[in-house]
Structures are given as C-alpha cells and as structure tokens.
C-alpha atoms as a PDB file:
ATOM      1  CA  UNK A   1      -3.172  19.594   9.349  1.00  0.00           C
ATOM      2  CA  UNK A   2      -2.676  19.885   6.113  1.00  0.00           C
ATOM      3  CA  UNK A   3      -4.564  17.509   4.430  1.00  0.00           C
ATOM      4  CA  UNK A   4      -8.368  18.387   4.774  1.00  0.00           C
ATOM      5  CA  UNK A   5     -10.220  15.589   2.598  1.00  0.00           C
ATOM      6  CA  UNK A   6      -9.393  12.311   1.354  1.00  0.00           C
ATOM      7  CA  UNK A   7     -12.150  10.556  -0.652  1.00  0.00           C
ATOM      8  CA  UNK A   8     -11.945   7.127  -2.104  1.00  0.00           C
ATOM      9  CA  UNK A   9     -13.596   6.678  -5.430  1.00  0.00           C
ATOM     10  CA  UNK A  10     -13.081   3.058  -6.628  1.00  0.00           C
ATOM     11  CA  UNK A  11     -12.008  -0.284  -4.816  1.00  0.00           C
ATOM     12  CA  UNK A  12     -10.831  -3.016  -6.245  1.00  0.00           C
ATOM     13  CA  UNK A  13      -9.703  -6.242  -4.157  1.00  0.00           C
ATOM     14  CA  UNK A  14      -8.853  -9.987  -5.528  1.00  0.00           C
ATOM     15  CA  UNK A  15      -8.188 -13.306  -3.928  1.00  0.00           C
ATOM     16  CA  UNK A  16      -6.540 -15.634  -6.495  1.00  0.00           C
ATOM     17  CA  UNK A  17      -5.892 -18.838  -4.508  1.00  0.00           C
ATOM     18  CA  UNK A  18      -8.496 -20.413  -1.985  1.00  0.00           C
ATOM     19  CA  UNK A  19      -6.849 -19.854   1.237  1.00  0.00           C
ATOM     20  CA  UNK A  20      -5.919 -23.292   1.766  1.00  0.00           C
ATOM     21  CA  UNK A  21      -3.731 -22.925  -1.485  1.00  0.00           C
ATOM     22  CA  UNK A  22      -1.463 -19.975  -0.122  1.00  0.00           C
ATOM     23  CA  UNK A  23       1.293 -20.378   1.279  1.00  0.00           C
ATOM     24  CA  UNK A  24       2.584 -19.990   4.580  1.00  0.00           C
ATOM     25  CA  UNK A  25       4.647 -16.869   4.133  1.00  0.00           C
ATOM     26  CA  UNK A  26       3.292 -14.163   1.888  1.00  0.00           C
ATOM     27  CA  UNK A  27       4.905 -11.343   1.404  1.00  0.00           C
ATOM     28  CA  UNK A  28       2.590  -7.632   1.559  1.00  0.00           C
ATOM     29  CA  UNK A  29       3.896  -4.873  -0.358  1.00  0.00           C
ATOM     30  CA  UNK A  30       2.152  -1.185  -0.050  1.00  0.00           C
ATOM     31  CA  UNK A  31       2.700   1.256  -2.707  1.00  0.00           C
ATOM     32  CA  UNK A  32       1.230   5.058  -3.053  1.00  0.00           C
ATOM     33  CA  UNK A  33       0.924   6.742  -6.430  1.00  0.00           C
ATOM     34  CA  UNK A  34       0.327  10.153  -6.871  1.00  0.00           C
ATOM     35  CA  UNK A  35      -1.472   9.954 -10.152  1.00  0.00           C
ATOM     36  CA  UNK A  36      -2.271  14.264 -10.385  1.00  0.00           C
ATOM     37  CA  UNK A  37      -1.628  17.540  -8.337  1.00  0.00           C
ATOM     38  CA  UNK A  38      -4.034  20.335  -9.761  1.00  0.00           C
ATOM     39  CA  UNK A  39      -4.475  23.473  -8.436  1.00  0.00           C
ATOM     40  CA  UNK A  40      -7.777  23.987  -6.833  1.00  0.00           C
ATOM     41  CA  UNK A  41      -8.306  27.567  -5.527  1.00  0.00           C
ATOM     42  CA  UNK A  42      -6.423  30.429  -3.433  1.00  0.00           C
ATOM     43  CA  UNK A  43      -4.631  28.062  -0.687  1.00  0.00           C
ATOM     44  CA  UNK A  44      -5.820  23.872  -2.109  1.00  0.00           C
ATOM     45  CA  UNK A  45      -4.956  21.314  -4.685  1.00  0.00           C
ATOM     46  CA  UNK A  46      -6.451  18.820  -5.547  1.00  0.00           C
ATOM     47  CA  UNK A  47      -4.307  15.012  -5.446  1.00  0.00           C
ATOM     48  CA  UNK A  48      -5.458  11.930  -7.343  1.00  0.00           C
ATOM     49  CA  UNK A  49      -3.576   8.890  -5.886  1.00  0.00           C
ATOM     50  CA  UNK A  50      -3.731   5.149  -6.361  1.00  0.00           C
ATOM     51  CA  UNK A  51      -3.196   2.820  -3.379  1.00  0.00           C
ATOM     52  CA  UNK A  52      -2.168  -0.994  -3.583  1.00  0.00           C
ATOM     53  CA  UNK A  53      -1.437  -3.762  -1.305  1.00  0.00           C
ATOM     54  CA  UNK A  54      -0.494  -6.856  -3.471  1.00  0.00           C
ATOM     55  CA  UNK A  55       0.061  -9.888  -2.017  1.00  0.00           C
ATOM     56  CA  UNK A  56       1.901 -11.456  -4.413  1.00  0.00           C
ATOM     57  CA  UNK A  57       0.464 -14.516  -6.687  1.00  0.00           C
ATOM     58  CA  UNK A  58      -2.346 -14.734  -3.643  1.00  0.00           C
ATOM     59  CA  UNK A  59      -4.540 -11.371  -4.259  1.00  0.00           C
ATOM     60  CA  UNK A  60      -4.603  -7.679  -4.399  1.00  0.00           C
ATOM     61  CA  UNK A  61      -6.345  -4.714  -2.733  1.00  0.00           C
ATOM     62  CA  UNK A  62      -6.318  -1.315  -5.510  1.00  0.00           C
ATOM     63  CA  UNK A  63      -7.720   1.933  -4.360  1.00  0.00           C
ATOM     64  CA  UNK A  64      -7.714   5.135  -6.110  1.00  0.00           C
ATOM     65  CA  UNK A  65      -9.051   8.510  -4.286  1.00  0.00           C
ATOM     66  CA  UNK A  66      -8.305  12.084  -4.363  1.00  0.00           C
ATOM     67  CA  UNK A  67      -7.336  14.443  -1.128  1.00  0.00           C
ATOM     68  CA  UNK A  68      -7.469  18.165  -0.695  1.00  0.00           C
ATOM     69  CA  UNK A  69      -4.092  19.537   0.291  1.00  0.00           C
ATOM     70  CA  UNK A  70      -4.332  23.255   1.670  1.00  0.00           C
ATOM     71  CA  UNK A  71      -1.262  24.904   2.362  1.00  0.00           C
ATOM     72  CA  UNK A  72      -0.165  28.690   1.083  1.00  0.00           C
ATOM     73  CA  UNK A  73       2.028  27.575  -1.700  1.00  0.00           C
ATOM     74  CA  UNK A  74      -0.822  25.650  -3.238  1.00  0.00           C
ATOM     75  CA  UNK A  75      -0.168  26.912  -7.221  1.00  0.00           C
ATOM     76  CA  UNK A  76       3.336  26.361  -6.663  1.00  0.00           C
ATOM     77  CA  UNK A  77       2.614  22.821  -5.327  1.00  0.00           C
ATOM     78  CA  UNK A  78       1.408  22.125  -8.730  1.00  0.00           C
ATOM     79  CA  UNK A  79       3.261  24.074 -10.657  1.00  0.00           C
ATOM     80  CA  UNK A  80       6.398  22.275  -9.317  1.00  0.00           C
ATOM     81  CA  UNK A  81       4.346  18.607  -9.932  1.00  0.00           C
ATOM     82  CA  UNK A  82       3.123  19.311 -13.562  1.00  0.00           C
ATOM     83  CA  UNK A  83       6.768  20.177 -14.549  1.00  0.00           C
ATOM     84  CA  UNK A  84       8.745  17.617 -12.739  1.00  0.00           C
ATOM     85  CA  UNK A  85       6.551  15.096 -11.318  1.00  0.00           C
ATOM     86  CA  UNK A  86       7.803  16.131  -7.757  1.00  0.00           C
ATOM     87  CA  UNK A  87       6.291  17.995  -5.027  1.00  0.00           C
ATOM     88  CA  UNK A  88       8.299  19.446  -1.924  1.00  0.00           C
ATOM     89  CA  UNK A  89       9.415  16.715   1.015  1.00  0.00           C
ATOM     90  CA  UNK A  90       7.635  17.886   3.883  1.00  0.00           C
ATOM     91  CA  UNK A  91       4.636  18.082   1.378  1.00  0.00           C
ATOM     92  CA  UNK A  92       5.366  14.350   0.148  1.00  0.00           C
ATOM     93  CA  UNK A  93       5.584  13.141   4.190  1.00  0.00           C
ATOM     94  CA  UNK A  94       1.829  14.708   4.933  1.00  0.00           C
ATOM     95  CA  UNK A  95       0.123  13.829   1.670  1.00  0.00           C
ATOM     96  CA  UNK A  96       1.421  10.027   2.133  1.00  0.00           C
ATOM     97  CA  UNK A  97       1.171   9.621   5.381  1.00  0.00           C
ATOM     98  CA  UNK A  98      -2.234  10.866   5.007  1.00  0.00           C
ATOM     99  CA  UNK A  99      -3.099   8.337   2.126  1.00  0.00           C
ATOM    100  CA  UNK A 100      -1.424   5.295   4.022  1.00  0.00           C
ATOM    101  CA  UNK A 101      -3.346   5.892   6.824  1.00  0.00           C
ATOM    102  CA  UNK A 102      -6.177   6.399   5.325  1.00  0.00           C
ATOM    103  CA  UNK A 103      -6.445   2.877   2.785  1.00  0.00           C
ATOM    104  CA  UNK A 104      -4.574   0.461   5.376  1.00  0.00           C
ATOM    105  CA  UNK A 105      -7.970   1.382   7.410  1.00  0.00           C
ATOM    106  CA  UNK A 106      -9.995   0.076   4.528  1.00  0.00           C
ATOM    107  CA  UNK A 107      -7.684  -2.857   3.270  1.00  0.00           C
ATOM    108  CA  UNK A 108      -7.638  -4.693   6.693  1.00  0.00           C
ATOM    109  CA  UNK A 109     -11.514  -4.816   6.216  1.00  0.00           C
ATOM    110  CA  UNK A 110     -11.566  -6.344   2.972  1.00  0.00           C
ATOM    111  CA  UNK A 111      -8.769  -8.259   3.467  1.00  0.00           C
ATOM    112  CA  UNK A 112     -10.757  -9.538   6.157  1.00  0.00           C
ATOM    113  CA  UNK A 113     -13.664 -10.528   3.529  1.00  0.00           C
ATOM    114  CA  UNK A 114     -11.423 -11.762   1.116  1.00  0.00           C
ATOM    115  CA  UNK A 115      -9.229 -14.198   3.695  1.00  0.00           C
ATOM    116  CA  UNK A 116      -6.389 -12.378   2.730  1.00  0.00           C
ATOM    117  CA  UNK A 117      -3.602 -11.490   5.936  1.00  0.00           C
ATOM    118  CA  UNK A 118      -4.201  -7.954   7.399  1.00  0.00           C
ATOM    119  CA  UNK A 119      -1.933  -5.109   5.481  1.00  0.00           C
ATOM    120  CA  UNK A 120      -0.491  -4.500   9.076  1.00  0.00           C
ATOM    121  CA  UNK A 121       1.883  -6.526  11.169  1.00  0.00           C
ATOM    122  CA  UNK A 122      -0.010  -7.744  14.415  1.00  0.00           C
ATOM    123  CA  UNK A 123       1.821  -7.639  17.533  1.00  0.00           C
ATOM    124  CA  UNK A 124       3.224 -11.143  18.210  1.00  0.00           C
ATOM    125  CA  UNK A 125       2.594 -11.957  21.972  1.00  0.00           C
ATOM    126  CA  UNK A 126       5.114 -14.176  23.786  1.00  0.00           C
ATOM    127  CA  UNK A 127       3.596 -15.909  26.995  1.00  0.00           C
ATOM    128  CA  UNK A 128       6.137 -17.382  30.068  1.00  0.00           C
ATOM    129  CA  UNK A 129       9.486 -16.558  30.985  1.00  0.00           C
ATOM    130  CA  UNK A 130      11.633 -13.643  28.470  1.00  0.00           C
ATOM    131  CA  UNK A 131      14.899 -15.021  27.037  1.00  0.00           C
ATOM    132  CA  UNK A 132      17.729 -13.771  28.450  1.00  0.00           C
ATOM    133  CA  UNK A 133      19.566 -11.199  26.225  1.00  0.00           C
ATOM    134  CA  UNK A 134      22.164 -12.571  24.361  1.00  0.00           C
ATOM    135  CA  UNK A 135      25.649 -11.996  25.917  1.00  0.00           C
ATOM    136  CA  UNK A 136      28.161 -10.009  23.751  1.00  0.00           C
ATOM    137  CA  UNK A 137      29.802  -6.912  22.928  1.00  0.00           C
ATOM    138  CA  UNK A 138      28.056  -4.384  20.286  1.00  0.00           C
ATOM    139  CA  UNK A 139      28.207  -5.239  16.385  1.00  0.00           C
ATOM    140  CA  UNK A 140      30.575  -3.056  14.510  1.00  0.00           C
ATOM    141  CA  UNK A 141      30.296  -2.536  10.778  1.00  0.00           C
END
C-alpha cells in the first residue's frame, strides 16, 4: 500500500445548537483538502491535508494531518502538484481514500461527545414481512 503514515496534528470539533435545537434532518458533508505535496526522499512525499465534516448550522468536525506517500515517482508527484495543484488519479484514489478512512474513524468518536449524528450512514434495519417489489417494466431515460 501506498500510503505508509497518516498522522493527525490538530482537531477541531463544534456543536452550535443544544441537541434538542437541531433539527430532524441534517445534512453531513465530508470534504478532503490536500493543503501540500513535498518531496521527502528517494521513493516518499510528504501530504498535508485538511479534513471536515460540517453539519451545517448544527456543528463541525476540522482535522488537519499529514501522510507519507511512497511510490517510485515520488519527485514527480510533487513536481506535478507544486506546478498545477494536481497529482496523478490513481495517486488521488489512494491518498483520499486513505485520509477518509482514516478521520471518519476519529469523527464518529467525537461526534459521539459532541451529540452530533455519526459521519457514516448506519444500516437501517427493517423488522417483519419485506414489501413486495414493485411491479413494472425497467425505467428508461
């Protein structure tokens, strides 16, 4: 794999309503930024990230860490970053899969503390008889 370290270095999390102020629906958006790509040494760079999960007007979860990335092309990694803010797709796909994975783990926790809705759908179980599937051909656009 890829990516060989991801450390956190600040956390930041806010609740701005009491919880019986929310509302029912709330809406959780995830973003990743990749603040830097620096080259490191011979096959790793170095990338800074942030890592949010706002829910809206109810509270916020900020993260910001840094991962090591080895892989052979490591200078050019950069290289290609510090010029146009872009890094290769299958690089992209590991890095922030990597980063998601690694700060939902931490933001169900303290959303847990802060009585804010888990960052991560929860399976929805449905006791007693399944409907039926709905009769009817297939939808054509």
């Amino acid at each position: 794999m890829p990516v060989k370290m991801i450390r956190l270095k600040s956390i930041e999390a806010r609740r701005y309503l009491e919880p019986s102020q929310a509302p029912r629906q709330i809406r959780v958006d995830h973003n990743v930024t990749i603040v830097s790509i620096s080259f490191k040494n011979q096959n790793n760079s170095t990338i800074d990230f942030q890592y949010t999960t706002n829910y809206g007007s109810i509270g916020i979860i900020r993260m910001e860490g840094e991962l090591l990335f080895e892989d052979k092309n490591a200078r050019k990694i950069a290289d290609m970053w510090s010029k146009s803010r872009k890094m290769p797709d299958e690089v992209a796909t590991h890095v922030h899969n990597a980063i998601i994975q690694a700060c939902i783990t931490e933001a169900v926790a303290i959303a847990k503390i802060l009585s804010l809705p888990p960052p991560i759908p929860l399976p929805q179980i449905r006791v007693g008889k399944p409907k039926p599937p709905e009769k009817g051909g297939p939808e054509v656009a």
